[in-house]
Protein backbone atom coordinates (compact mmCIF):
# COMPACT_ATOMS: atom_id res chain seq x y z
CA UNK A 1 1.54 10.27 -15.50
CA UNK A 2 -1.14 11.37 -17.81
CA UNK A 3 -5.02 10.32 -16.77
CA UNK A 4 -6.15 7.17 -17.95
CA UNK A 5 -8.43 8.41 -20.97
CA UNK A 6 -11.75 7.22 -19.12
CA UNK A 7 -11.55 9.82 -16.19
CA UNK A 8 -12.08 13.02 -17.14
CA UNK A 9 -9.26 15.93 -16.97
CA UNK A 10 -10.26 19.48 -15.58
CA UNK A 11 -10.49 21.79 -18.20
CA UNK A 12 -6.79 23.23 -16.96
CA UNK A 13 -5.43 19.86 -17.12
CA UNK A 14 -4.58 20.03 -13.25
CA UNK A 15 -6.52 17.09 -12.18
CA UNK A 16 -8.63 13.86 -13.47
CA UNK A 17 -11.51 12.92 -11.27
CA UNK A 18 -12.55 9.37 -10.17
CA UNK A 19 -15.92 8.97 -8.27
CA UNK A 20 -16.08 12.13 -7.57
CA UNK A 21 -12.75 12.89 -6.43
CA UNK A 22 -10.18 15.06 -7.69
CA UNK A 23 -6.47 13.75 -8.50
CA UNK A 24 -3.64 15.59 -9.73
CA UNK A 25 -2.34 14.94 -12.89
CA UNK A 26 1.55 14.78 -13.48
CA UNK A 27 3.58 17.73 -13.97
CA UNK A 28 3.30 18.42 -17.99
CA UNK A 29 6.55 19.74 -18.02
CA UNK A 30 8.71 17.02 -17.49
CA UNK A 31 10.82 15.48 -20.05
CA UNK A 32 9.17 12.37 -21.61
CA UNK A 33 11.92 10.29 -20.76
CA UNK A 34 12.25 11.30 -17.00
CA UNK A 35 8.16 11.04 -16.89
CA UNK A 36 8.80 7.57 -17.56
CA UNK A 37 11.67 6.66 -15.55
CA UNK A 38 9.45 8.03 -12.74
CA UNK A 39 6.49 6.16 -13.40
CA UNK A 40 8.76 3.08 -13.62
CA UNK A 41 10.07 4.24 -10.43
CA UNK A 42 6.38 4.21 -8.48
CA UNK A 43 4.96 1.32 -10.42
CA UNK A 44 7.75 -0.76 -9.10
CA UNK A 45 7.17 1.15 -5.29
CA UNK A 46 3.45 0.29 -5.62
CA UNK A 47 4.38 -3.55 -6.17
CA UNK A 48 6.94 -3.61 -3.32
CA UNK A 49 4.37 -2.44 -1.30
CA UNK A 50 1.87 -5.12 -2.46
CA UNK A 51 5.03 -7.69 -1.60
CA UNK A 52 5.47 -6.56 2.06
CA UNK A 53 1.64 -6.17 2.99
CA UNK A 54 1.35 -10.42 1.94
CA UNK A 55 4.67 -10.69 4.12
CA UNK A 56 3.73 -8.61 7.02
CA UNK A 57 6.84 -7.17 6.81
CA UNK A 58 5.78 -3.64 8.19
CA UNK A 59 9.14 -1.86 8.04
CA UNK A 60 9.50 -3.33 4.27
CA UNK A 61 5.98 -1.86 3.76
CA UNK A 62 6.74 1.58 5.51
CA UNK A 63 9.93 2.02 3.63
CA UNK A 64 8.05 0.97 -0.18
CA UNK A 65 5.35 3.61 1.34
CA UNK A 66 7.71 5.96 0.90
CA UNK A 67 9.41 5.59 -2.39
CA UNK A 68 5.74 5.39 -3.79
CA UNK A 69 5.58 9.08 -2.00
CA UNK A 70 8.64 10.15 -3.24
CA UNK A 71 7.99 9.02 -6.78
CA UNK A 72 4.76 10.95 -6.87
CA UNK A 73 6.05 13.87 -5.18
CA UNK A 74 8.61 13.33 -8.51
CA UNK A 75 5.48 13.43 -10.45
CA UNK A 76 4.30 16.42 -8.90
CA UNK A 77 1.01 14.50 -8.12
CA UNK A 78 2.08 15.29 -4.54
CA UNK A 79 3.78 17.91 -2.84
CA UNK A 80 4.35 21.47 -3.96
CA UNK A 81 2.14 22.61 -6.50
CA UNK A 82 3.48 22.04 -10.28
CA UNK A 83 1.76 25.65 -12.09
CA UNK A 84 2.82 29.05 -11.20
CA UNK A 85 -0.08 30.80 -11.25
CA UNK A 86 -0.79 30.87 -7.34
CA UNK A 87 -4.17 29.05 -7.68
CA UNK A 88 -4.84 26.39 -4.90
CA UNK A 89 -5.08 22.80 -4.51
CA UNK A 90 -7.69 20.97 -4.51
CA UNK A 91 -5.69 17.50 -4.62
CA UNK A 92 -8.02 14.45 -3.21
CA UNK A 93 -11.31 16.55 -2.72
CA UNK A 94 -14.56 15.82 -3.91
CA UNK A 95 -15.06 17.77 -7.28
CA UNK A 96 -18.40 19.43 -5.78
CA UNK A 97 -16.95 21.34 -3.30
CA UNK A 98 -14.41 22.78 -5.49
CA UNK A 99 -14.80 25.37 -8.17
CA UNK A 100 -14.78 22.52 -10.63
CA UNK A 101 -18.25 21.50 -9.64
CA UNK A 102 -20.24 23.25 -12.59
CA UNK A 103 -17.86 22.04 -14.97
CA UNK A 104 -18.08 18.23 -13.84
CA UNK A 105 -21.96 18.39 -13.46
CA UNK A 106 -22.30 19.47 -16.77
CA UNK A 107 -20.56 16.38 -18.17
């Protein structure tokens, strides 16, 4: 799933940052179609979730938990790496204490 235009992307295109914080953008690779069937996938996870939280329903909950996990491991927002280059992740850290800081303070 491609960064909302608002946030900005990392020059490599490996992560948008909100408040501060790195995120990892989608795998680039996939097919447009199967991007989409994905995102279908965890927008429809993310509302489950939203169903069984107002319900209390914690095993309903855990179990949409999950296929929002799954979807995004799909993604490749999660999970093993998505470039082969061997550089690290910095998924979910604050973009000053990453080698991205210059970059995003220059913004």
């Amino acid at each position: 799933m491609p960064a909302p235009r608002h946030y900005p992307v990392t020059p490599d295109g490996r992560y948008f940052v909100v408040r501060g914080r790195l995120w990892r953008t989608s795998n680039p690779a996939l097919a447009p179609a199967l991007r989409q069937e994905l995102v279908d996938k965890l927008m429809a996870a993310r509302r489950q979730v939203g169903i069984a939280r107002k319900a209390g329903d914690l095993d309903a909950e855990r179990s949409a938990r999950a296929a929002v996990d799954e979807a995004k491991r799909a993604l490749g927002e999660r999970g093993p790496v998505w470039w082969l280059d061997g550089a690290p992740d910095f998924n979910c850290r604050m973009v000053a204490n990453t080698p991205y800081a210059d970059w995003y303070a220059a913004l």
